[in-house]
Protein backbone atom coordinates (compact mmCIF):
# COMPACT_ATOMS: atom_id res chain seq x y z
CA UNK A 1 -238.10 164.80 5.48
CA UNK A 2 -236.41 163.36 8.91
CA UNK A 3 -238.51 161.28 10.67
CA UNK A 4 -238.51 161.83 14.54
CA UNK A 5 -238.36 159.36 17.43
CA UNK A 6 -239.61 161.66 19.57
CA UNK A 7 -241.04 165.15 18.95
CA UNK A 8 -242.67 166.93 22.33
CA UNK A 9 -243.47 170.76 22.41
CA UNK A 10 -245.53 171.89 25.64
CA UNK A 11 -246.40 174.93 27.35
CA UNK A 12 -244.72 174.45 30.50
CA UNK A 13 -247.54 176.64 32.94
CA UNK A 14 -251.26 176.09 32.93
CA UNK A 15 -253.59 178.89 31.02
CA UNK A 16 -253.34 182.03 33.17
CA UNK A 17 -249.74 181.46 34.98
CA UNK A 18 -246.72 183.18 33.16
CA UNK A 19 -246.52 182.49 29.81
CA UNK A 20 -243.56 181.85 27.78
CA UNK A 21 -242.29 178.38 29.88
CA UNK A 22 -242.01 175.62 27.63
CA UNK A 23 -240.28 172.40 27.07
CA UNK A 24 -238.96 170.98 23.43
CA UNK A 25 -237.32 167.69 23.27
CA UNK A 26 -236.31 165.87 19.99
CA UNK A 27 -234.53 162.56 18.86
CA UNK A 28 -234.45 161.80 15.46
CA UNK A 29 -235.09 158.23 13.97
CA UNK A 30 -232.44 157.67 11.58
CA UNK A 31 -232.87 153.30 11.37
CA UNK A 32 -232.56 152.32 7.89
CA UNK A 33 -230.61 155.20 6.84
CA UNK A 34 -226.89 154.64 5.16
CA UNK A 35 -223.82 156.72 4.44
CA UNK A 36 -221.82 158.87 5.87
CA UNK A 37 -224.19 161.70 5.70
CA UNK A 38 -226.30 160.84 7.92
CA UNK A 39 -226.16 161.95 11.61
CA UNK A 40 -228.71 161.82 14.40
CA UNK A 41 -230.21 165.14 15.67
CA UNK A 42 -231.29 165.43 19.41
CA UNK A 43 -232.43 168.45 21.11
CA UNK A 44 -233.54 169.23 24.47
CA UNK A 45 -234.20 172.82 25.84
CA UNK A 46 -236.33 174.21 28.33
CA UNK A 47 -237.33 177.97 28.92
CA UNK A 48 -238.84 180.26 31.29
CA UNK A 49 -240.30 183.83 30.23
CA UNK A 50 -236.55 185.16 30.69
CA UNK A 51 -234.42 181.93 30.74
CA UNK A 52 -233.57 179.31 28.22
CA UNK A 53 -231.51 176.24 28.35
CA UNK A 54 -230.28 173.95 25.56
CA UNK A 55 -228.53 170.79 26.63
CA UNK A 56 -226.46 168.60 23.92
CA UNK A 57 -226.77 164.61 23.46
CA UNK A 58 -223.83 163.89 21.19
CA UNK A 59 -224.27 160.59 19.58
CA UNK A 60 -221.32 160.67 17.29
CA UNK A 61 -218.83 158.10 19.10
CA UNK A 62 -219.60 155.21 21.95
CA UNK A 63 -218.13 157.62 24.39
CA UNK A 64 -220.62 160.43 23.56
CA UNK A 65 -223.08 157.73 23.42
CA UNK A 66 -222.83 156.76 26.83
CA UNK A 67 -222.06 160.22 28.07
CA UNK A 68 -225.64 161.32 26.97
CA UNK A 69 -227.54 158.37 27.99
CA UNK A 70 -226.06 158.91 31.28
CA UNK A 71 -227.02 162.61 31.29
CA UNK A 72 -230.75 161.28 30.81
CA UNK A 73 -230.86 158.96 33.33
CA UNK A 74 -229.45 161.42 35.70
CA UNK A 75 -231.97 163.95 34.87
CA UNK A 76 -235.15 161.12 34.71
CA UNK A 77 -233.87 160.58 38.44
CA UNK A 78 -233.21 163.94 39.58
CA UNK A 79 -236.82 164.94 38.11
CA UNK A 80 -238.88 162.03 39.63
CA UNK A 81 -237.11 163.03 42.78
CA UNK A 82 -238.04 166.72 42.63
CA UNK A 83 -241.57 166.28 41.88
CA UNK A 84 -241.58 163.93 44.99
CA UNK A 85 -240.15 166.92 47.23
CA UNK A 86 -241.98 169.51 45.67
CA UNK A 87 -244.87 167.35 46.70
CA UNK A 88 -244.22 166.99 50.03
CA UNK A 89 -243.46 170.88 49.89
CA UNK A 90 -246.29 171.72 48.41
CA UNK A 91 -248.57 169.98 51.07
CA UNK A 92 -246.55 171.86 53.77
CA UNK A 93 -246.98 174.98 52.40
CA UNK A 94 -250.92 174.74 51.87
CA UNK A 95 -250.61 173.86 55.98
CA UNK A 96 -249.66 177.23 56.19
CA UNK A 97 -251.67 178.75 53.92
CA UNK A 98 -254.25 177.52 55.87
CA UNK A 99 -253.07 178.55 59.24
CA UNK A 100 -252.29 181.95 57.68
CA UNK A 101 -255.67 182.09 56.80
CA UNK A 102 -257.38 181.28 60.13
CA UNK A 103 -254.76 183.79 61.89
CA UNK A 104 -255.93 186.30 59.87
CA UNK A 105 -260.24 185.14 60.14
CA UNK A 106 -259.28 185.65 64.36
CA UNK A 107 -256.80 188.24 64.28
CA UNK A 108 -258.10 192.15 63.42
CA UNK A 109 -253.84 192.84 63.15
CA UNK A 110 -252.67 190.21 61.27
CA UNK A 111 -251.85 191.93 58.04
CA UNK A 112 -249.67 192.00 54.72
CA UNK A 113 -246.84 194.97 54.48
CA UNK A 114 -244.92 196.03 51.35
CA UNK A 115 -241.51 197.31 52.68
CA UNK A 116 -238.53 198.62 50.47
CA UNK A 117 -235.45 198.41 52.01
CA UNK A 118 -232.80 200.24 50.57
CA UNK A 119 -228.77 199.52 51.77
CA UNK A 120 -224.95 201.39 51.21
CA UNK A 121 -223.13 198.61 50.26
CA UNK A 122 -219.20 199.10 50.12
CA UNK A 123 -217.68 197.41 46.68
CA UNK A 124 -221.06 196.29 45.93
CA UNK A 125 -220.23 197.13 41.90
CA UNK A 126 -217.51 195.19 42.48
CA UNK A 127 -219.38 191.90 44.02
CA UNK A 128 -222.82 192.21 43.30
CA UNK A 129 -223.41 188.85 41.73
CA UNK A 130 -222.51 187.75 45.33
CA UNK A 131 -224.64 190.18 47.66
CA UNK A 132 -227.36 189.32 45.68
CA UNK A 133 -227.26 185.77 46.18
CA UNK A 134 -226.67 186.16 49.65
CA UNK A 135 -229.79 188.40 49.82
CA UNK A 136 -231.88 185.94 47.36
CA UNK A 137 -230.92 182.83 50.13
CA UNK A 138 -232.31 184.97 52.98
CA UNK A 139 -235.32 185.55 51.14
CA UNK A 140 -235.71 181.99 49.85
CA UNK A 141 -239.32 182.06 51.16
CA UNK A 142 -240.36 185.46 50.11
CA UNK A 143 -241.89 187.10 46.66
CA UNK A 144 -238.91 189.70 46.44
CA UNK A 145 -237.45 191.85 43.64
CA UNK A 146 -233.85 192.94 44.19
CA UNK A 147 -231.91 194.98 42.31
CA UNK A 148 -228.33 197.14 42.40
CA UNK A 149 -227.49 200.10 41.28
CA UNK A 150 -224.28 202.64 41.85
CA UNK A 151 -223.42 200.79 44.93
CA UNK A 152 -226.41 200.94 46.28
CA UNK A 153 -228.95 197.27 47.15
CA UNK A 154 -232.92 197.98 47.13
CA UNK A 155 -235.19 195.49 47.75
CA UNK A 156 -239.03 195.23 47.71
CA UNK A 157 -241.13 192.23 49.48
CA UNK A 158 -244.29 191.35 50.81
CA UNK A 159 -244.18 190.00 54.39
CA UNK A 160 -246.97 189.38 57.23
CA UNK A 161 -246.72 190.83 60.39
CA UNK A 162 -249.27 192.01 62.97
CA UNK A 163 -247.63 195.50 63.09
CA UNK A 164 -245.63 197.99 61.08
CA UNK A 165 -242.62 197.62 62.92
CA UNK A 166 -242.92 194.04 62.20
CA UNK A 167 -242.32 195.33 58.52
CA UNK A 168 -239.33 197.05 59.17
CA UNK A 169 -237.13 194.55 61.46
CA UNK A 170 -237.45 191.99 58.98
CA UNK A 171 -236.11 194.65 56.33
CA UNK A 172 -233.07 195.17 59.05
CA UNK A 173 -232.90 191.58 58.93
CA UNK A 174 -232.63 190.72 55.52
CA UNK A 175 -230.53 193.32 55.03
CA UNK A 176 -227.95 192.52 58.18
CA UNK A 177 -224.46 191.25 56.60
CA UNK A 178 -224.94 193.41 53.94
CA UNK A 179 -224.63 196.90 55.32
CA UNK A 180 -224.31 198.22 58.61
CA UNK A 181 -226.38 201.15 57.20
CA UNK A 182 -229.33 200.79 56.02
CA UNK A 183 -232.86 201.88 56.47
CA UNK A 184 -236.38 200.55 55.78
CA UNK A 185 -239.46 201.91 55.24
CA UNK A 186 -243.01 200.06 54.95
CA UNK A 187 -244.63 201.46 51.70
């Protein structure tokens, strides 16, 4: 049986958020081992609930070697680095929470609206993949779901506002550069 350098398998989310994330990382340990047989195994993939992404660490030449130590190091750094700015977001974003919060404890307006917006988009068969990123970076902020279908864009979000009409400019909004007609509707 190969023995393993490294063997991690984790759950990704904490009990009760999404579950299907996960992380799987392998390096084999093949020290002592003689002949031409015998190869080193590495494996690194990480998944969401939809998404899953295997990354290869050759080991077979010096090149491929150095390739996939580099690749490590690159992703070490880039991780350390994102957990420090997801920090920093994350202590933003509670700010806001909180402000949201007392706006809403001194505010009898201040309320959530579910709006569907729904747009004619010209060619939009044609370039979706590019609409909707264009519509997914305007709502970087937002919980969203956006779809296409026979030229047409819909899109359903949550936003705050202290009025229905609030509701339906920021449809117009997020919808402006996509369509010079399209119409909104607070659900």
């Amino acid at each position: 049986m190969p023995r393993e350098r490294l063997y991690v398998r984790r759950f990704l989310n904490a009990p009760g958020h999404h579950g299907g994330a996960y992380l799987l990382l392998s390096v084999s340990d093949t020290e002592g081992e003689a002949g031409s047989y015998v190869e080193s195994h590495v494996r690194f993939e990480i998944a969401d609930c939809v998404r899953n992404v295997q990354l290869d660490f050759p080991l077979h030449d010096a090149d491929a070697r150095r390739n996939s130590l580099r690749k490590a190091r690159l992703l070490t750094s880039g991780l350390r680095r994102f957990e420090q700015a997801l920090a920093a977001e994350a202590k933003v974003a509670a700010a806001r929470g909180r402000a949201r919060d007392a706006l809403r404890t001194h505010s009898e307006f201040a309320v959530d609206w579910m709006i569907h917006v729904e747009a004619e988009v010209p060619g939009l068969d044609a370039s979706a993949e590019e609409v909707l990123d264009g519509v997914l970076q305007r709502l970087e902020h937002a919980s969203a779901s956006v779809s296409t279908l026979s030229g047409r864009l819909a899109l359903t979000l949550t936003v705050e506002g202290s009025c229905p009409a609030d509701a339906a400019q920021i449809g117009e909004w997020i919808c402006s550069g996509t369509s010079t007609s399209s119409r909104s509707k607070p659900t």
